[in-house]
C-alpha atoms as a PDB file:
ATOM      1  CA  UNK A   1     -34.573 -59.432  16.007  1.00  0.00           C
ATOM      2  CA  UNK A   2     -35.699 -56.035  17.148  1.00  0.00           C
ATOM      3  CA  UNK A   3     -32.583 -55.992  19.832  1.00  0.00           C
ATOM      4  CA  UNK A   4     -30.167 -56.783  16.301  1.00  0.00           C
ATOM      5  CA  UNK A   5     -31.491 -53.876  14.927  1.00  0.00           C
ATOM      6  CA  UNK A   6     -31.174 -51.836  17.811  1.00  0.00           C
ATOM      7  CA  UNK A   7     -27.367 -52.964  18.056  1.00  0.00           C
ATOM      8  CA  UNK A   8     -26.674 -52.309  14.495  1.00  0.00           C
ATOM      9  CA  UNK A   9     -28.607 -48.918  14.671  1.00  0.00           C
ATOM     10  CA  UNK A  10     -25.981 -47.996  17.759  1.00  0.00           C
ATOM     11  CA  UNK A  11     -23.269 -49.346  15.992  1.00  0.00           C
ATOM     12  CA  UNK A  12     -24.056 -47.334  12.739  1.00  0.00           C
ATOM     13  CA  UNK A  13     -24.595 -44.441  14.789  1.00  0.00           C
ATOM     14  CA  UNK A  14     -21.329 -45.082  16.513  1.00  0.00           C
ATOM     15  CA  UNK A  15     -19.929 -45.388  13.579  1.00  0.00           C
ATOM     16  CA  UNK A  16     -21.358 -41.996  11.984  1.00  0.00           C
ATOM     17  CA  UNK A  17     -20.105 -40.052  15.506  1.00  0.00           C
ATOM     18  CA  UNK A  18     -16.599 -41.512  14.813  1.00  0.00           C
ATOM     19  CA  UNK A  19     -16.778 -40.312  11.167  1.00  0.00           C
ATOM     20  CA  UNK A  20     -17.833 -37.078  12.284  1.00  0.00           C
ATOM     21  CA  UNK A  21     -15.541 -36.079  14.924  1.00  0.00           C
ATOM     22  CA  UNK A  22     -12.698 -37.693  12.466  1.00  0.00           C
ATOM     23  CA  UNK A  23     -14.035 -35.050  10.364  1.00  0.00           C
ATOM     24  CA  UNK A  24     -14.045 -32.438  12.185  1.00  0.00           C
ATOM     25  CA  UNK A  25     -10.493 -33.206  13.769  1.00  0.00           C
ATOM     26  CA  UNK A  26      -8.998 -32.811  10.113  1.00  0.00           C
ATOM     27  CA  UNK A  27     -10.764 -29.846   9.569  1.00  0.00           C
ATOM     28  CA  UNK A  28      -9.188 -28.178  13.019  1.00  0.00           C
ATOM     29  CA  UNK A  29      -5.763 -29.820  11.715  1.00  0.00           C
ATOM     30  CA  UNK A  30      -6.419 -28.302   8.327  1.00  0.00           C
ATOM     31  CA  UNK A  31      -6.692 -25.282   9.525  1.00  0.00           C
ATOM     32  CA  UNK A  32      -4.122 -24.922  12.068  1.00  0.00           C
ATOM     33  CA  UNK A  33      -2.243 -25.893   8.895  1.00  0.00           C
ATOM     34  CA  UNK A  34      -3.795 -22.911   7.252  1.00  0.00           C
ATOM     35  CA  UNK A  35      -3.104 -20.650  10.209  1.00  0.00           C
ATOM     36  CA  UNK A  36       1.024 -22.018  10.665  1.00  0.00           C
ATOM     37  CA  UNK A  37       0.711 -21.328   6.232  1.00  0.00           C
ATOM     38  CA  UNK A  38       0.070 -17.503   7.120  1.00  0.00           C
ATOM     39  CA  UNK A  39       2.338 -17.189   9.876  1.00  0.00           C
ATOM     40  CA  UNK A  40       5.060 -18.385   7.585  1.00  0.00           C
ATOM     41  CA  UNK A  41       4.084 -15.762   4.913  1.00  0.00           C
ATOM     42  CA  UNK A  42       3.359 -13.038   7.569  1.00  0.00           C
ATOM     43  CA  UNK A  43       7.402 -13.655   8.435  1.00  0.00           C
ATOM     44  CA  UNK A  44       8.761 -13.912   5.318  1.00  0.00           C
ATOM     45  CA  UNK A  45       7.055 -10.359   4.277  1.00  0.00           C
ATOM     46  CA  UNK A  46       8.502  -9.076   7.148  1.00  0.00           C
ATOM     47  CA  UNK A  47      11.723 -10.270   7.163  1.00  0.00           C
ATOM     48  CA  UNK A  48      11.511  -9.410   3.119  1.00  0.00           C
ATOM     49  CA  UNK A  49      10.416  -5.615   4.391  1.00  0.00           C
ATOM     50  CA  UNK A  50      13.203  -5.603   7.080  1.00  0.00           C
ATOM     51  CA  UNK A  51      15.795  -6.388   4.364  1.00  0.00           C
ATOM     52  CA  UNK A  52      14.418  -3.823   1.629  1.00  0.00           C
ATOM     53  CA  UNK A  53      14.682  -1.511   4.694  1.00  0.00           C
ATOM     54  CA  UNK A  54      17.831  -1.978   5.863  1.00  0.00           C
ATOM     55  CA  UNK A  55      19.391  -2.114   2.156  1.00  0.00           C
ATOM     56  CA  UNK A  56      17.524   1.385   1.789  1.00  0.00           C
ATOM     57  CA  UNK A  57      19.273   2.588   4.733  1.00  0.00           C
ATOM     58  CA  UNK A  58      22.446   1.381   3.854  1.00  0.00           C
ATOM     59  CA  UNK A  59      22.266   2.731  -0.120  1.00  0.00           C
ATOM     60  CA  UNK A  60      21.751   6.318   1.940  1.00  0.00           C
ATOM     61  CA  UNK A  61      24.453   5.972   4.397  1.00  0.00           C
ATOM     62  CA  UNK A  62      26.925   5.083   1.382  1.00  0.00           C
ATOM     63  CA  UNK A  63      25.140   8.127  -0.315  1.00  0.00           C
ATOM     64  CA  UNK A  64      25.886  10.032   2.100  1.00  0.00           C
ATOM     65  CA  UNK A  65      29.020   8.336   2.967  1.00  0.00           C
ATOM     66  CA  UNK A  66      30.585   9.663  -0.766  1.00  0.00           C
ATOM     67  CA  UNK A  67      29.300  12.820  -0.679  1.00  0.00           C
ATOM     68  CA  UNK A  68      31.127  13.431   2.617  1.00  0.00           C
ATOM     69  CA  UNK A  69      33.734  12.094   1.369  1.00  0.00           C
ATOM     70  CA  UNK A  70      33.834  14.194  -1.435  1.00  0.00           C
ATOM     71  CA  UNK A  71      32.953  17.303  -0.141  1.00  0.00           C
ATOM     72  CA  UNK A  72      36.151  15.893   2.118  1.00  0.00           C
ATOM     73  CA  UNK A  73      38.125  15.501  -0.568  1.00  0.00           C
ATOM     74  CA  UNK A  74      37.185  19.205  -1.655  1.00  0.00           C
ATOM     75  CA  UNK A  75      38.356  20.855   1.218  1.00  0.00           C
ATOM     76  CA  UNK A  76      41.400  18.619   0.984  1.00  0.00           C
ATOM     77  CA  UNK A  77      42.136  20.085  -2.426  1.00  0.00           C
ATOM     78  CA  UNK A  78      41.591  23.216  -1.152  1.00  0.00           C
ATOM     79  CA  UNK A  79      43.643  23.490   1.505  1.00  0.00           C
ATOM     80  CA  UNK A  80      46.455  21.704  -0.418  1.00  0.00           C
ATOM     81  CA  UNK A  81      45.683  24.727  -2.812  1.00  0.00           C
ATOM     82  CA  UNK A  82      45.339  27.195  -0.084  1.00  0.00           C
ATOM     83  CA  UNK A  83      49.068  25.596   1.273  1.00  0.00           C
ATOM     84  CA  UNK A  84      50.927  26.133  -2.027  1.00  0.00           C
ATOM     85  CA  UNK A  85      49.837  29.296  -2.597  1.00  0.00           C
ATOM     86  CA  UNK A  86      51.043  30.394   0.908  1.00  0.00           C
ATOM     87  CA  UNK A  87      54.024  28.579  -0.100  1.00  0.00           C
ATOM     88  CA  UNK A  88      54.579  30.390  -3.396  1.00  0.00           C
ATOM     89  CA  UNK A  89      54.090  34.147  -1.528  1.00  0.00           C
ATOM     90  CA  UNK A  90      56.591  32.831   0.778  1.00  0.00           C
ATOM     91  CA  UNK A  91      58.996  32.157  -1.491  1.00  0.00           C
ATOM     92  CA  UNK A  92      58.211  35.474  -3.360  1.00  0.00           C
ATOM     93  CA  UNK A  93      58.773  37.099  -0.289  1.00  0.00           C
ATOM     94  CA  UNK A  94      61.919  35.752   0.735  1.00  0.00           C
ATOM     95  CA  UNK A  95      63.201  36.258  -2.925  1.00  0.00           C
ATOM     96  CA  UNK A  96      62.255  39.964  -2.974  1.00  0.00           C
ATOM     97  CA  UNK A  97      63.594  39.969   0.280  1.00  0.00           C
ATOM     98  CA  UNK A  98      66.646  38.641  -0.488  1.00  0.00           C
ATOM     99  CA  UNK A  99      66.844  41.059  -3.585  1.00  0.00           C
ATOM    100  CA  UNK A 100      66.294  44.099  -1.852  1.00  0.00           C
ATOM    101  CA  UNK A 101      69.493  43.506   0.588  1.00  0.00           C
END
């Protein structure tokens, strides 16, 4: 009898080691879980940061973009401005010119 008891003592404690380290295995599983969880997030933020950052950068360069193009467009008018009046004095000239002979 006292050997039974001594078998089913080792195979309850057997048992109870088993349970344990089953525990404990799904606790390092959950938290590998838990650790692969913020790794995901970690990336996303980033990638989410990366994206606000490169939109940022973008909205400047086509901020930048149209004001170059306008002050572009400026100078353009300008010298269009600057070419008729040369054009106009030109003529002037050439009429008085003409007049005068």
């Amino acid at each position: 009898m006292d050997e039974f008891k001594i078998l089913t003592n080792n195979h309850r404690e057997t048992e109870r080691e088993r349970e344990r380290e089953e525990r404990e295995r799904e606790e390092r599983e959950r938290e590998r879980e838990r650790e692969r969880e913020r790794d995901r997030e970690r990336e996303r933020r980033e990638r989410e940061r990366r994206y606000r950052e490169i939109a940022s950068d973008r909205a400047i360069s086509n901020i930048e973009q149209r004001e170059a193009d306008s002050i572009f467009s400026l100078e353009d008018a300008r010298g269009h401005e600057r070419e008729r009046e040369n054009s106009l004095r030109i003529r002037s000239f050439v009429k008085l010119t003409i007049k005068f002979h």
